[in-house]
Protein backbone atom coordinates (compact mmCIF):
# COMPACT_ATOMS: atom_id res chain seq x y z
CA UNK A 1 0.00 0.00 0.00
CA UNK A 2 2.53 2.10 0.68
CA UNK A 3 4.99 1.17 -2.40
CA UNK A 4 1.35 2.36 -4.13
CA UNK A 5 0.99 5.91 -2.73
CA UNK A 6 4.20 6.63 -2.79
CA UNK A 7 4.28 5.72 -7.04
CA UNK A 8 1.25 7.94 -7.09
CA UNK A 9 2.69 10.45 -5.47
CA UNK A 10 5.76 10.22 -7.39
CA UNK A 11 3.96 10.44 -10.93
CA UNK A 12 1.95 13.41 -9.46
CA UNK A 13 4.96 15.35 -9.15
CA UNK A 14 6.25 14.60 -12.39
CA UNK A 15 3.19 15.43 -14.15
CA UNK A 16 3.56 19.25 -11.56
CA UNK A 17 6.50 19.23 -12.68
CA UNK A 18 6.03 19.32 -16.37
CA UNK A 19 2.67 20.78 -16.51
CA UNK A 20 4.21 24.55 -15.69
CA UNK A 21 6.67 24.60 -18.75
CA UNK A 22 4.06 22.92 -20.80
CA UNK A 23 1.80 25.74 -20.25
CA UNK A 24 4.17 28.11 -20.96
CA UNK A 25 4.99 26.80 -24.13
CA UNK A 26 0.92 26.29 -25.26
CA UNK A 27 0.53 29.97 -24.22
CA UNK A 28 3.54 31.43 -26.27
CA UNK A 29 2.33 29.00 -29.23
CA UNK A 30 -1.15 30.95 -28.85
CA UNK A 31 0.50 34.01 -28.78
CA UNK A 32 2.18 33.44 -32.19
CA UNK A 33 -1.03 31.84 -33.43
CA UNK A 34 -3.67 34.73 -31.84
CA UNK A 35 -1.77 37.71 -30.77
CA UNK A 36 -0.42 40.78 -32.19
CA UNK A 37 2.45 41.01 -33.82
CA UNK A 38 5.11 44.47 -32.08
CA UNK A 39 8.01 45.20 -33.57
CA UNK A 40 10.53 46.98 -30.76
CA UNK A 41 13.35 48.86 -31.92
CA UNK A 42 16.67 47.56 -30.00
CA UNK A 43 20.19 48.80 -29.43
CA UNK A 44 22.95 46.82 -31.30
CA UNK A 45 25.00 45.37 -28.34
CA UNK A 46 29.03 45.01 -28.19
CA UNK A 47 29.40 41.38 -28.07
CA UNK A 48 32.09 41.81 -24.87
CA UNK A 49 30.93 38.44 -22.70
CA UNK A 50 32.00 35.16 -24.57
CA UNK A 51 30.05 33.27 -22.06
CA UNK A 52 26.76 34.18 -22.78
CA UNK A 53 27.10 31.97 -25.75
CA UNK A 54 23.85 30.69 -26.83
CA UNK A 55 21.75 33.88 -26.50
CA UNK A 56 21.69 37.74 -28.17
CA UNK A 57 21.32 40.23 -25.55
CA UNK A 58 18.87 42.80 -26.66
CA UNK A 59 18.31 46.35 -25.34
CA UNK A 60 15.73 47.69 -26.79
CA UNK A 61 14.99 51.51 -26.53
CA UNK A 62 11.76 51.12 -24.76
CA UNK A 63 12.80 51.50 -21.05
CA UNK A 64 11.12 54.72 -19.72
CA UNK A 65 7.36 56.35 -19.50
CA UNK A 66 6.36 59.55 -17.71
CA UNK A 67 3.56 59.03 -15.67
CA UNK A 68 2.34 61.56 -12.76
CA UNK A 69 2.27 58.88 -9.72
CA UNK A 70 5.53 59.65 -8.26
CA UNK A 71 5.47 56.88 -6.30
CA UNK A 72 7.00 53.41 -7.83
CA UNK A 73 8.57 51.39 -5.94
CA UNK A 74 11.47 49.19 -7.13
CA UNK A 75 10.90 45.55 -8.34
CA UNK A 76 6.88 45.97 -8.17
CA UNK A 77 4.62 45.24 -10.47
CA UNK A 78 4.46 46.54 -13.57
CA UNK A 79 1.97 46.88 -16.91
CA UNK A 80 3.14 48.43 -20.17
CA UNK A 81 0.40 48.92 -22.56
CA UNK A 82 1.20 49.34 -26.17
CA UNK A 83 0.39 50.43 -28.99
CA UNK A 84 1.97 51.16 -32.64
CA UNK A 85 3.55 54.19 -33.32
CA UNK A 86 3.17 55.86 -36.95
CA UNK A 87 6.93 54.29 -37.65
CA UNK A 88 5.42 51.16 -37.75
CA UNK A 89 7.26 50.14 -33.85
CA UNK A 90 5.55 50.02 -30.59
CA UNK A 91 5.62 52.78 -28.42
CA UNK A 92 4.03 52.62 -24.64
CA UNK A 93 0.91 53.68 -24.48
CA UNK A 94 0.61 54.03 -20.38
CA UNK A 95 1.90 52.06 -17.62
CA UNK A 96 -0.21 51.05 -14.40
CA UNK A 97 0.16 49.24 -10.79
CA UNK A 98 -2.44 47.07 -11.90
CA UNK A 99 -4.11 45.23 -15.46
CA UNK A 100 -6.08 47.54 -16.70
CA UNK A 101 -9.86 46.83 -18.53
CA UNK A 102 -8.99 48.80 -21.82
CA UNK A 103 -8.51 47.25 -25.09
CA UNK A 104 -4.94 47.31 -25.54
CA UNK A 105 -1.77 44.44 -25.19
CA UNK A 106 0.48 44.73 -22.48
CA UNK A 107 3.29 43.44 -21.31
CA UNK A 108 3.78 42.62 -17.60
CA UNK A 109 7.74 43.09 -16.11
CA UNK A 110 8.47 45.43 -13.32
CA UNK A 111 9.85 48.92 -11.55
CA UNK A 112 13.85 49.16 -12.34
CA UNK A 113 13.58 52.48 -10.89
CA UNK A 114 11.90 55.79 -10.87
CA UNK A 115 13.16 59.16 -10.83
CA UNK A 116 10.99 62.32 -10.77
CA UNK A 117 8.40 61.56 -13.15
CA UNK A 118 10.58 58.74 -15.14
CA UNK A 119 9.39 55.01 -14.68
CA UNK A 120 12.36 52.86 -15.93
CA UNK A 121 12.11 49.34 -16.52
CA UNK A 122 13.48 46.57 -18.60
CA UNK A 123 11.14 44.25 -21.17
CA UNK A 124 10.96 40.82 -20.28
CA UNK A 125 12.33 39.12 -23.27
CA UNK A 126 15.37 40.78 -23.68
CA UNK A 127 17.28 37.11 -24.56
CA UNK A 128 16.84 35.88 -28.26
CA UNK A 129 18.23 32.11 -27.82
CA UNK A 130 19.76 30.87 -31.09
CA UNK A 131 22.25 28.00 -31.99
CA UNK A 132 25.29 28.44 -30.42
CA UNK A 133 27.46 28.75 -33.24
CA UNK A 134 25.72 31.91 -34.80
CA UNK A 135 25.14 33.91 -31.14
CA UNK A 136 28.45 35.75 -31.31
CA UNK A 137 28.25 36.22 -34.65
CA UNK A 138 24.72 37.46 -34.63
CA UNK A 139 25.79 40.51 -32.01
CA UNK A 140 28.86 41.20 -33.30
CA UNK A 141 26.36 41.58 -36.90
CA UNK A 142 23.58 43.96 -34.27
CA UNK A 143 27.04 46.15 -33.20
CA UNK A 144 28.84 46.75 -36.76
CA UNK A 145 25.33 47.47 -37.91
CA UNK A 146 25.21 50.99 -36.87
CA UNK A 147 29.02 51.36 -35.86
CA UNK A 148 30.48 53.42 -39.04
CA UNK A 149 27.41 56.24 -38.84
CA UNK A 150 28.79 56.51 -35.06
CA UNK A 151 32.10 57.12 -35.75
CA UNK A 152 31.39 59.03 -38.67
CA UNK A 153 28.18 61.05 -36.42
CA UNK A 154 26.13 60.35 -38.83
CA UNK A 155 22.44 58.82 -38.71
CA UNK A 156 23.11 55.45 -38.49
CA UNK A 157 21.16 53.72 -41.57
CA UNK A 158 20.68 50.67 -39.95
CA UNK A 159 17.43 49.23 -38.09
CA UNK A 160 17.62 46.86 -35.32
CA UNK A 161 14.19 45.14 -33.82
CA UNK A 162 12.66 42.02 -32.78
CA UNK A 163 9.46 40.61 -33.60
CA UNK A 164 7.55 39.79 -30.57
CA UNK A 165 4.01 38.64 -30.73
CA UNK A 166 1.99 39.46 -27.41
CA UNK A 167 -1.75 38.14 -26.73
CA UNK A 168 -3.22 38.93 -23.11
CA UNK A 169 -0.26 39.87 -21.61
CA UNK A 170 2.01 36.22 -22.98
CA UNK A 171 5.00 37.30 -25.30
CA UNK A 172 6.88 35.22 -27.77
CA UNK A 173 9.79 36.72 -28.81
CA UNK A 174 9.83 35.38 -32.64
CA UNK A 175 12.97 36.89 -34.04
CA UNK A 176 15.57 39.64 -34.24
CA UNK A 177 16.28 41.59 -37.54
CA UNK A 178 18.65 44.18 -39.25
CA UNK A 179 16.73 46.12 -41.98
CA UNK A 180 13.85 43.66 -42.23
CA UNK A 181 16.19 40.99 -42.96
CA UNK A 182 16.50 38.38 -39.95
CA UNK A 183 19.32 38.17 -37.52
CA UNK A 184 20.04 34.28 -38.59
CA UNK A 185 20.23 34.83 -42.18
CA UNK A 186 22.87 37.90 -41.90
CA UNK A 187 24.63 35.88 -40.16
CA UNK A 188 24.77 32.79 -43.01
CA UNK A 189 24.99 36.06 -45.70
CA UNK A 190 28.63 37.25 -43.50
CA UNK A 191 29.68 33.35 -43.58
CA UNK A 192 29.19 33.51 -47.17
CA UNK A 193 30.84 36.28 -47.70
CA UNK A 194 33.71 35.70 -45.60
CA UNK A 195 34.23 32.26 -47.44
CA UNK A 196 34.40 33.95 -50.52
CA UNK A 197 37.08 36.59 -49.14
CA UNK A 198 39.20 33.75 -47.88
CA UNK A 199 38.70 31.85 -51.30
């Protein structure tokens, strides 16, 4: 009887265990299948940490909203509602405490810090996991993008986002691209190209 409950017990856990990331997975599937597809303009990033590996760091410029409650205290809850700007990229909308009953997507993180009127805060899927091979080669791709207008103070040309489709508040980050063309296939076009420098 014992050997019995404890087996049941055992496969209850498993089945716990898995249900969560099963979830997770069905609601970012449903995102990508039902939600609306953002398009957030990012930062290109220095590819300085090797050991990050199998992910691109993204930094998008969405990180700020004025709003006239002065009073936000770090790491709490946070909605940004969006909406899309007349570029074609999401823009916030407003931020609240609390979900709000209005008809627009939002995406839950929280308080980085505020200062005066500023709410900062960082977006939740800020990580765009790829194969490990192409990560490095896919920021070092997001830096050069922009680097020569820098140095040169010029507009830089270049447009950095990622695709993220949100539905009732569950994101899916789908992919990261450099003027419309995705991250994965400049980084096959610079193989290519390197490949035919060598040769």
């Amino acid at each position: 009887m014992n050997k019995l409950l404890f087996g049941i017990g055992f496969i209850v856990m498993l089945l716990l265990q898995w249900s969560l990331p099963g979830k997770m997975i069905f609601d970012q599937q449903l995102a990508v299948n039902q939600g609306i597809p953002y398009k957030f303009k990012t930062e290109p990033i220095d590819p300085s940490d090797p050991f990050r590996g199998k992910y691109v760091w993204l930094n998008y410029e969405i990180g700020s909203f004025i709003s006239n409650d002065t009073i936000w205290p770090h790491g709490a809850d946070l909605y940004v509602y969006l909406e899309t700007g007349e570029d074609g990229f999401a823009k916030v909308s407003q931020i609240s405490k609390k979900e709000l009953n209005i008809e627009l997507d939002y995406v839950k993180t929280k308080v980085d810090y505020a200062f005066k009127k500023e709410v900062h805060f960082s977006l939740p899927f800020d990580r765009f996991y790829m194969e490990e091979s192409k990560a490095f080669e896919a920021e070092i791709a997001m830096a050069s993008a922009n680097q020569v207008q820098r140095q040169q103070n010029q507009e830089p040309t270049s447009i950095c986002y990622a695709l993220v489709y949100i539905n009732g508040g569950t994101t899916r980050l789908e992919d990261v691209f450099i003027n419309d063309v995705s991250i994965i296939e400049v980084v096959l076009q610079n193989r290519e190209k390197e490949k035919t420098t060598i040769n």
